[in-house]
Protein backbone atom coordinates (compact mmCIF):
# COMPACT_ATOMS: atom_id res chain seq x y z
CA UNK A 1 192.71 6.48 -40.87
CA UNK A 2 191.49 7.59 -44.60
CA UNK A 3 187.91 6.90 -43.11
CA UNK A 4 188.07 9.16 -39.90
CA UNK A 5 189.03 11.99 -41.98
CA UNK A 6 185.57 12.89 -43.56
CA UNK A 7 183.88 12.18 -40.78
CA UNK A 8 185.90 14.53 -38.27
CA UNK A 9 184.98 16.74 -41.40
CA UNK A 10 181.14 16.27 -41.12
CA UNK A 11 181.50 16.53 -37.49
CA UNK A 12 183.04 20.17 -37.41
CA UNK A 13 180.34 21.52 -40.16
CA UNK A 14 177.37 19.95 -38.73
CA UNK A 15 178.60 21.40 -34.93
CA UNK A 16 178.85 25.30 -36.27
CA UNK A 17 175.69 24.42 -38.08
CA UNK A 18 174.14 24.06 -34.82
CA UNK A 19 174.94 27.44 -33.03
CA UNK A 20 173.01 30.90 -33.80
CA UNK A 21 174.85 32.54 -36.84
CA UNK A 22 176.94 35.28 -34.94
CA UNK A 23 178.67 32.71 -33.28
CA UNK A 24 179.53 30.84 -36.24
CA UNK A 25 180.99 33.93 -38.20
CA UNK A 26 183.26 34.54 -34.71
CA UNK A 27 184.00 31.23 -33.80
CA UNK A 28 184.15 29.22 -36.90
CA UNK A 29 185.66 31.50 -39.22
CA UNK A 30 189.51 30.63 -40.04
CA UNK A 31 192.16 32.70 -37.85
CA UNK A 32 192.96 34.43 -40.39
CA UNK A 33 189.79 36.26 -40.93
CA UNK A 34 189.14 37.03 -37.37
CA UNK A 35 192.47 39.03 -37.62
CA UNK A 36 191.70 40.96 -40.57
CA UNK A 37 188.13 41.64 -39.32
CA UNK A 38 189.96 43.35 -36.07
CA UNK A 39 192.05 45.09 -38.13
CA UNK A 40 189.80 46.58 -39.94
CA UNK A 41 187.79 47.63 -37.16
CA UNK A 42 190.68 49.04 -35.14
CA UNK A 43 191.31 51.62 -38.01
CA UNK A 44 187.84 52.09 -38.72
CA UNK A 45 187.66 53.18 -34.92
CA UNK A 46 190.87 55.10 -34.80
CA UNK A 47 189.78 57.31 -38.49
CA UNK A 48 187.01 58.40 -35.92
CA UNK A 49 188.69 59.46 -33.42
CA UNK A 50 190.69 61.72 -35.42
CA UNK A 51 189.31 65.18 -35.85
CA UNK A 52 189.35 66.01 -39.54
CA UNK A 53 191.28 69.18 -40.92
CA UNK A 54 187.73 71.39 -40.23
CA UNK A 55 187.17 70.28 -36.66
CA UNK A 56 190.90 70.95 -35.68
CA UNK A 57 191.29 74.14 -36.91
CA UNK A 58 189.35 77.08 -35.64
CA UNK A 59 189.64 80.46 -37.00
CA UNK A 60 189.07 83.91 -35.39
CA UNK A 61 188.73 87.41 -37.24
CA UNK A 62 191.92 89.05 -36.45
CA UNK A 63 192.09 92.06 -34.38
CA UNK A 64 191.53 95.46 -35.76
CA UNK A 65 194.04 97.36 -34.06
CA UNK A 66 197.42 96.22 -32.24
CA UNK A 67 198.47 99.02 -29.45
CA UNK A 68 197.31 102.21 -28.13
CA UNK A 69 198.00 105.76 -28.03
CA UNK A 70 199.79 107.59 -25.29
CA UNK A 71 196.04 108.75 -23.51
CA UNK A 72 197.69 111.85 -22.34
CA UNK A 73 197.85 113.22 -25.61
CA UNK A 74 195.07 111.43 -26.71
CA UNK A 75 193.00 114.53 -26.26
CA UNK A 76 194.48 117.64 -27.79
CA UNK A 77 195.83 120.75 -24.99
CA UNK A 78 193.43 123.07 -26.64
CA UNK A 79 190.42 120.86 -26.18
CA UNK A 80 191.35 119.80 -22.53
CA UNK A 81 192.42 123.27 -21.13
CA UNK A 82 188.82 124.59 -22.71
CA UNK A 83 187.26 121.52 -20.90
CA UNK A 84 188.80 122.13 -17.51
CA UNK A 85 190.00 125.89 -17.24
CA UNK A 86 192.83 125.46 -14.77
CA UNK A 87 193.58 121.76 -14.85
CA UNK A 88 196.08 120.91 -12.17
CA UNK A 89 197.90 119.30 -14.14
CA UNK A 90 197.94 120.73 -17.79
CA UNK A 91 199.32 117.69 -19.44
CA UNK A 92 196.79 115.05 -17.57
CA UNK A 93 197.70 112.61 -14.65
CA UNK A 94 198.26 109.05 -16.11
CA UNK A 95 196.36 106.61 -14.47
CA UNK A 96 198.80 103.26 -13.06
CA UNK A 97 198.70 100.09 -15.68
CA UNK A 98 200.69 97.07 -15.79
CA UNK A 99 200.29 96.65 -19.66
CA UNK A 100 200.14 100.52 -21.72
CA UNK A 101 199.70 97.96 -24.61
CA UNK A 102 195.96 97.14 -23.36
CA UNK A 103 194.93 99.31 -20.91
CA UNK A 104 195.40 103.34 -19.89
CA UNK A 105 193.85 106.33 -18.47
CA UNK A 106 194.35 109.79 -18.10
CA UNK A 107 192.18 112.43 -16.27
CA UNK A 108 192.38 116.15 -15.37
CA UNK A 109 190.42 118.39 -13.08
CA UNK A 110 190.95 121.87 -11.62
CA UNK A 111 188.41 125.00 -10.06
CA UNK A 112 188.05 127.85 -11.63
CA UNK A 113 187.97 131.05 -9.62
CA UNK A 114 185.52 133.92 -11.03
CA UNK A 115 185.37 135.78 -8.14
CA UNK A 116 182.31 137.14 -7.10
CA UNK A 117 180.28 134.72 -9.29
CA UNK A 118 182.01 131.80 -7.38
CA UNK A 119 183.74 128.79 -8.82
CA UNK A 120 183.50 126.47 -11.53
CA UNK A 121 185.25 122.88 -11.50
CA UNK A 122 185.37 120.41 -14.40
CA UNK A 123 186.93 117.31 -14.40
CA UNK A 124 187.50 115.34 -17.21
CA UNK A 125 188.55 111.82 -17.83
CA UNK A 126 189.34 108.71 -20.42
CA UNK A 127 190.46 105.35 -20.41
CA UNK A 128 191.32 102.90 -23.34
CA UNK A 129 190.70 98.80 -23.07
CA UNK A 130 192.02 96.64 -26.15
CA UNK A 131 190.99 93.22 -26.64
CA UNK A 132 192.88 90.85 -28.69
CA UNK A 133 191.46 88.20 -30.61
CA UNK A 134 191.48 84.38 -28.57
CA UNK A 135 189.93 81.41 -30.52
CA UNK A 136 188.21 80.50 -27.45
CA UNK A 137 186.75 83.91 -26.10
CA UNK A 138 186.10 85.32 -30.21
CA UNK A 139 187.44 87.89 -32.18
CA UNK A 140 188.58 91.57 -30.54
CA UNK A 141 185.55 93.06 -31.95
CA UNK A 142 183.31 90.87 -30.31
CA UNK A 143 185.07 90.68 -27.12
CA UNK A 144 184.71 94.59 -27.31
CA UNK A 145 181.28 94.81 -28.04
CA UNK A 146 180.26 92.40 -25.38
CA UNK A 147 182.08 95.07 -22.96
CA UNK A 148 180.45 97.85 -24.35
CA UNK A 149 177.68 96.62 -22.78
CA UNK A 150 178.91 95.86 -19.71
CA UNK A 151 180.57 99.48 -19.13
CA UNK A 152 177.02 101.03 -20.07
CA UNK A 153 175.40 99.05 -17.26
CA UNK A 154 177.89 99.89 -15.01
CA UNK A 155 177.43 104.06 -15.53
CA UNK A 156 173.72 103.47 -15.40
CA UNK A 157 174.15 101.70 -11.66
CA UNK A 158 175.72 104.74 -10.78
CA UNK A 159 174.35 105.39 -6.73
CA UNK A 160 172.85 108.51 -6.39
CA UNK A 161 172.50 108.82 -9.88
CA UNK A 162 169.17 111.08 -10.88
CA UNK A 163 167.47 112.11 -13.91
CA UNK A 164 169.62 109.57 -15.90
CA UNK A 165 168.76 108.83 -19.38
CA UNK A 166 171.02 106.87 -22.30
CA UNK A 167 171.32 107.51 -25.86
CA UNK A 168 172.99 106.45 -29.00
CA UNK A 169 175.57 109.15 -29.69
CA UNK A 170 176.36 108.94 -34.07
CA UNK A 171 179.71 109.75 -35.53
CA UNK A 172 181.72 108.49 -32.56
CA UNK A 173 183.82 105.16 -33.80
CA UNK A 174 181.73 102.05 -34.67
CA UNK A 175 178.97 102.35 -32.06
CA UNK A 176 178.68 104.57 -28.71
CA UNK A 177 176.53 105.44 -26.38
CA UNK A 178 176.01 108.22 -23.84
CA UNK A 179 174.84 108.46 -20.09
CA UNK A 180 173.68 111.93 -18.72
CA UNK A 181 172.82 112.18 -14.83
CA UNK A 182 173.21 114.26 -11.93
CA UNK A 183 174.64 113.60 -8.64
CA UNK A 184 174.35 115.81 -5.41
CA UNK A 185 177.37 115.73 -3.84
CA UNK A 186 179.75 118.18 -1.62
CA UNK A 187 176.92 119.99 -0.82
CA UNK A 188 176.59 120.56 -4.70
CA UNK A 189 174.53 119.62 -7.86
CA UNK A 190 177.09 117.71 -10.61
CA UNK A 191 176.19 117.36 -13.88
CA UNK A 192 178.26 113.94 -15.80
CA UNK A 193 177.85 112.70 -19.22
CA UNK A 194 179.94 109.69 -19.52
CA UNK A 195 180.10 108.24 -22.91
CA UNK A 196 181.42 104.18 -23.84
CA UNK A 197 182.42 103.97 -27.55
CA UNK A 198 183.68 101.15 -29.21
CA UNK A 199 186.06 101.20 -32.53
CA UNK A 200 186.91 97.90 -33.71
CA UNK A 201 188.40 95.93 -30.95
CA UNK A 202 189.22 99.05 -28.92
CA UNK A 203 186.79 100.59 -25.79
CA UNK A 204 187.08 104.19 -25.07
CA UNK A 205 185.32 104.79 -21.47
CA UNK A 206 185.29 109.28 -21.64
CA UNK A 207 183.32 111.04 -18.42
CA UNK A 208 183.04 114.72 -18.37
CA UNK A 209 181.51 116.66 -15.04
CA UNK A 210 181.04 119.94 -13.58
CA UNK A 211 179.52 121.68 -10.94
CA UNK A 212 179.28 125.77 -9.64
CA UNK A 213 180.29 126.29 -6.43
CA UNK A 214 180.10 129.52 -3.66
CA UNK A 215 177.08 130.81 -5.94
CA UNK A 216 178.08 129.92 -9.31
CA UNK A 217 175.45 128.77 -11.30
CA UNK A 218 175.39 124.64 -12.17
CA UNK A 219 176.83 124.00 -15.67
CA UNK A 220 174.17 123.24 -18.66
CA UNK A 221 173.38 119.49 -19.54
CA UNK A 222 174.23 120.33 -23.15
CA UNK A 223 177.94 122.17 -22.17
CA UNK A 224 178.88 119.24 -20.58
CA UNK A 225 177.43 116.60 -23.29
CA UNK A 226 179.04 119.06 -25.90
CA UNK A 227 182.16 118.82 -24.03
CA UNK A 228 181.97 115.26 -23.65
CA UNK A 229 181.27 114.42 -27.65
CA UNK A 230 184.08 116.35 -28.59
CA UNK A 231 186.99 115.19 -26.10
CA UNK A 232 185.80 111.36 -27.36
CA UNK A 233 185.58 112.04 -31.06
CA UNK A 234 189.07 113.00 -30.94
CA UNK A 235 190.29 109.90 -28.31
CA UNK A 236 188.77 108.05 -30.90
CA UNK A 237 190.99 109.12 -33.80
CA UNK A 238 193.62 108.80 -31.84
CA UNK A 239 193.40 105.43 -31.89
CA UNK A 240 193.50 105.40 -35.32
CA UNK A 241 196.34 107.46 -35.94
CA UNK A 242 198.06 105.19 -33.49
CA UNK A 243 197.93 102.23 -35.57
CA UNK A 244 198.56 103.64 -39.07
């Protein structure tokens, strides 16, 4: 019995001797070592799998601007009743929203009577669009400036649309641009400027038209640009104001 024990011994060494070396460190490695050799591959694994602090958390540049104004009185009385003489509605018709907080419009049109130099009607709309910041869609300000593109394209598909030409309009909020066109349309020639400024994360969308009718002579490219400019320079500070 003393004898047999070496060579049992021998026996085991010279049979792991025999087999290609990754099979010896699996097989004829104690079980003790095979254990820890899991183990420490199971956390090495799992430390992987876990996202570190920087992958995890994503940060977004806060919006600029949290609500709206009331787009009614967005635009001062004195600039909209010299915009549309004769509005229908003096203090503007609100346009129907399910969230004020995000989206509004207001718009107001009316004709003119001069007599025997005929008519002139003006019509005269805005709209606001905030966007909020989302960590998976980017900050307000970028979701708004992606937009302002958008809306551009939009006014520039206008059917009908002639003569149209688009131009970077200064001192209106962070960025804006105007569209000036003409449309034929009730038997009459409109001129629109429709201008799509952006400041910070909010859109203002501002179209100003007119046309003469019975005789009256078509309004100027430059009245109704004018006109335009100034209603959305001052939608724009609303804005402002509204968040202060």
């Amino acid at each position: 019995m003393q004898r047999s024990a070496p060579r049992t011994r021998l026996t085991r060494i010279l049979a792991c001797a025999a087999v290609p070396v990754m099979l010896v460190a699996a097989g004829c490695s104690s079980d003790s070592d095979g254990k820890e050799g899991q183990d420490k591959a199971s956390a090495s694994a799992s430390a992987s799998a876990t996202p570190s602090p920087s992958q995890s958390t994503k940060t977004v540049e806060p919006a600029k601007f949290a609500k709206l104004p009331d787009v009614c009185k967005a635009i001062s009385a004195k600039t909209t009743a010299s915009l549309v003489p004769k509005a229908r509605t003096k203090n503007g018709t609100p346009a129907a929203s399910s969230d004020l907080n995000s989206r509004g419009g207001c718009s107001w049109n009316g004709l003119e009577d001069k007599g025997v130099d005929g008519s002139q009607y003006r019509w005269l709309d805005v709209s606001f669009y905030r966007y909020d910041s989302d960590v998976t869609l980017g900050s307000g300000q970028e979701r708004a400036q992606q937009n302002l593109a958008k809306e551009i394209a939009k006014v520039q598909g206008t059917p009908g649309a002639k003569k149209l030409r688009t131009t970077t309009t200064t001192g209106i909020g962070d960025e804006a641009q105007t569209v000036v066109y003409q449309l034929h349309k009730t038997d009459e020639d409109f001129v629109y400027a429709s201008i799509v400024a952006r400041t910070g994360n909010v859109l203002v969308l501002l179209s100003y038209n007119g046309a003469g009718y019975a005789g009256a002579d078509t309004p100027s490219e430059k009245s109704i640009t004018d006109g335009a400019v100034k209603a959305a320079k001052e939608a724009v500070a609303a804005v402002v104001t509204a968040n202060k």
